[in-house]
Protein backbone atom coordinates (compact mmCIF):
# COMPACT_ATOMS: atom_id res chain seq x y z
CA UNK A 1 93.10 55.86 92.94
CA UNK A 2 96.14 57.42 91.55
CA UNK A 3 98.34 59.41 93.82
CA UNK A 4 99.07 62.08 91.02
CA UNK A 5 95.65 63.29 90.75
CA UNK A 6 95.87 64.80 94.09
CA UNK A 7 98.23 68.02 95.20
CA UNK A 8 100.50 67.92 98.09
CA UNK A 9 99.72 69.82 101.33
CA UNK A 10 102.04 69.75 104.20
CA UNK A 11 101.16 70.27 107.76
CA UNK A 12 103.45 70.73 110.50
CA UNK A 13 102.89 70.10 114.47
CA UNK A 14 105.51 71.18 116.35
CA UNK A 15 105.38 71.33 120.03
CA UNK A 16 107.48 71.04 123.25
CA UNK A 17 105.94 69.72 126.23
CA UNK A 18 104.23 73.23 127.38
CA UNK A 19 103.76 74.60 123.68
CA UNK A 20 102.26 73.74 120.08
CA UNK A 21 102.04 75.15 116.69
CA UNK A 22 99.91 73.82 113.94
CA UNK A 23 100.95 75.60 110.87
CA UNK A 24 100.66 74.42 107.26
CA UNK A 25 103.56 75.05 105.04
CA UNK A 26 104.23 76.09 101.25
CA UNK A 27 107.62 76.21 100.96
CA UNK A 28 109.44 72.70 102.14
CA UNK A 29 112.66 75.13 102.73
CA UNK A 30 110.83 75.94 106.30
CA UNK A 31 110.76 72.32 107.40
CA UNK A 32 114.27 72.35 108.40
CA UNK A 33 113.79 75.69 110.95
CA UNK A 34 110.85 74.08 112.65
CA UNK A 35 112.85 70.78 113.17
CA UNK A 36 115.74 72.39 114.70
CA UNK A 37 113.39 74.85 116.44
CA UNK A 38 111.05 72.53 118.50
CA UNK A 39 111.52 69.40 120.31
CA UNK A 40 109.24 67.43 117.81
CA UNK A 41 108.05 68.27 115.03
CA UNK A 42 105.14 66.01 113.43
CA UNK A 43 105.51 66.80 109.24
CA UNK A 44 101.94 65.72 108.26
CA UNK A 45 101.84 65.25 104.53
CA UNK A 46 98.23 64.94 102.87
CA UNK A 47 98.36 64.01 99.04
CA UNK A 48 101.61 62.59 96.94
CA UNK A 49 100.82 64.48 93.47
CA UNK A 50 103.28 67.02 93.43
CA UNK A 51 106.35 64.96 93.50
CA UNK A 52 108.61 68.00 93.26
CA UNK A 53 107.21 69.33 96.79
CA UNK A 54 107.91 65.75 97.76
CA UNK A 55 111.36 65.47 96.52
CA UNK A 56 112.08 69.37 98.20
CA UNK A 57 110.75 68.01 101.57
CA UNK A 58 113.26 64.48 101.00
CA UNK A 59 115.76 66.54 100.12
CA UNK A 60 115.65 69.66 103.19
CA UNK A 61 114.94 66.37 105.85
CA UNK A 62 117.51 63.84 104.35
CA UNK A 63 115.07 60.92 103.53
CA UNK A 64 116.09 58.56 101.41
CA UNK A 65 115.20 58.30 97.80
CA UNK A 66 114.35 54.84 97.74
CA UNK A 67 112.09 55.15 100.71
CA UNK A 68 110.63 57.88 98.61
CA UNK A 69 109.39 55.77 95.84
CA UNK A 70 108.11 53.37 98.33
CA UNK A 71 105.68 56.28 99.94
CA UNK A 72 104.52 56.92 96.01
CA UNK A 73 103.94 53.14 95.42
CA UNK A 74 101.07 53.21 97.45
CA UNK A 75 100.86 49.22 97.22
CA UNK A 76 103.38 48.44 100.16
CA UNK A 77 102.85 45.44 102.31
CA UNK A 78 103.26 46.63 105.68
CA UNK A 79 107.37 47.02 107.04
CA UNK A 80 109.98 48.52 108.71
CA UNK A 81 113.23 49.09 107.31
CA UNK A 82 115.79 51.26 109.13
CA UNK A 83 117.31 53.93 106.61
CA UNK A 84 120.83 55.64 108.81
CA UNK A 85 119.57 57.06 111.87
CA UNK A 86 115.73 57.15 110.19
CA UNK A 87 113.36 54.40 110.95
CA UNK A 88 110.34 53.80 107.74
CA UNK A 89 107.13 52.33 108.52
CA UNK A 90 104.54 51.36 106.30
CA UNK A 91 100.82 50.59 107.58
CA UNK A 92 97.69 50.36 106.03
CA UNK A 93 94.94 52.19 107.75
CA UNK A 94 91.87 50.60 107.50
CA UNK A 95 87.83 52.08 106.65
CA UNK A 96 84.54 50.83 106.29
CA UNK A 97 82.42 52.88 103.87
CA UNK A 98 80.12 49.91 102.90
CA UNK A 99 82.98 47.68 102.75
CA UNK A 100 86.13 47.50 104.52
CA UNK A 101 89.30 49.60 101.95
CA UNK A 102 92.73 50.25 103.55
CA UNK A 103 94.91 53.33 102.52
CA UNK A 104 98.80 53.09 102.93
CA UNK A 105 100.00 55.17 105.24
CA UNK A 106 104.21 55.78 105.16
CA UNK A 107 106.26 57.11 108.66
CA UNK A 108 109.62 57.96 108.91
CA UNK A 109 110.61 58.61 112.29
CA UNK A 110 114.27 60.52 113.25
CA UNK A 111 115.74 62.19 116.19
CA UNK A 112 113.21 64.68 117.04
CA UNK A 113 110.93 64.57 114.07
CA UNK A 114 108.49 62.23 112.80
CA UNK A 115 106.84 62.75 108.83
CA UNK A 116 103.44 60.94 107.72
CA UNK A 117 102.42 60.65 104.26
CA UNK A 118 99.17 59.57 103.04
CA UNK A 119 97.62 60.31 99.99
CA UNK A 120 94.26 57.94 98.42
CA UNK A 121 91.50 59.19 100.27
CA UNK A 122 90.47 61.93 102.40
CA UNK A 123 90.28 61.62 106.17
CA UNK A 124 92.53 59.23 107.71
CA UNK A 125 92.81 57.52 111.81
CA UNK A 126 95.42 60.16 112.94
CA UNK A 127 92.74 62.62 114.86
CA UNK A 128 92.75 60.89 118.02
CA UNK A 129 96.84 61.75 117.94
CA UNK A 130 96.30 65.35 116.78
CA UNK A 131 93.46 66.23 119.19
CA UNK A 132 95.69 64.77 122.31
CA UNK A 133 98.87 66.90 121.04
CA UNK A 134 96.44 69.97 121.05
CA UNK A 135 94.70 69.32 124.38
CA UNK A 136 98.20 68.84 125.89
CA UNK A 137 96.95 65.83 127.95
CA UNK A 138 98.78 62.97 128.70
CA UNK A 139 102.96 62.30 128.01
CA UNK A 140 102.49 62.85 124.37
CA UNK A 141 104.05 66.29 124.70
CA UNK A 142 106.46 65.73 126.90
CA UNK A 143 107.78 62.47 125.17
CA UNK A 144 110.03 62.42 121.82
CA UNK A 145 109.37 61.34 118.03
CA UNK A 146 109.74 58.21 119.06
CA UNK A 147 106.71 58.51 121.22
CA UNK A 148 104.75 59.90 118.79
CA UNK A 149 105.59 57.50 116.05
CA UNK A 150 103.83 54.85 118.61
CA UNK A 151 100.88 56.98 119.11
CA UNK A 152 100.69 57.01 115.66
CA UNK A 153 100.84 53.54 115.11
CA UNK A 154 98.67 52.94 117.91
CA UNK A 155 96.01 55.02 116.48
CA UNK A 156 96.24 52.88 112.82
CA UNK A 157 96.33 49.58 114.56
């Protein structure tokens, strides 16, 4: 499926260890007050068709643009390449609807912030990480972006 058919929507968990706030948002320009605002802030992006809400959200979080057109080529063998003080993963999350389909799922993980992007299907394997961020349970809350990227990857593999 082609990535521009879809919109972009961006949702944003940000949380300390004794507080969360899921909250989608419109305007990339907000991303950088919730980053510096909360310990971690988990930018969940659903859908890569509107590139210029993708380039706003590079461009307000400092990602780099080659990275960028790696999340849009949504062929990407799995890897990690660092990118400055960023870290990009690419996974494939995998599905069985009748027959087993995998959907490319990008990470970039900094300092206190962690962004996914996914955009083929709907649905993905992330619940299990959202529904333990909102239940408070566990070190997830208490740990960094760096913890949370694992959980994430955790939850794909």
């Amino acid at each position: 499926m082609n990535p521009d058919e879809h919109g972009t929507v961006i949702r944003c968990h940000s949380y300390g260890p004794d507080e969360m706030v899921s909250e989608v948002v419109e305007d990339p320009d907000q991303l950088g007050a919730l980053v510096e605002k909360w310990p971690v802030t988990w930018i969940d992006v659903d859908g890569l068709g509107d590139v210029e809400k993708l380039e706003k959200l590079a461009d307000v979080v400092g990602l780099h643009r080659l990275a960028l057109a790696d999340v849009v080529n949504v062929n990407q063998r799995p890897k990690v390449e660092p990118y400055g003080e960023q870290l990009f993963i690419v996974v494939r999350m995998v599905s069985y609807d009748g027959c087993i389909e995998t959907e490319q799922l990008s990470i970039f993980a900094g300092k206190n912030f962690v962004i996914t992007f996914q955009g083929e299907r709907p649905g993905d394997s992330l619940n299990p990480v959202r529904e333990r961020l909102r239940q408070g349970h566990g070190r997830i809350r208490g740990s960094g972006a760096d913890y949370l990227t694992y959980a994430l990857v955790d939850a794909v593999v």
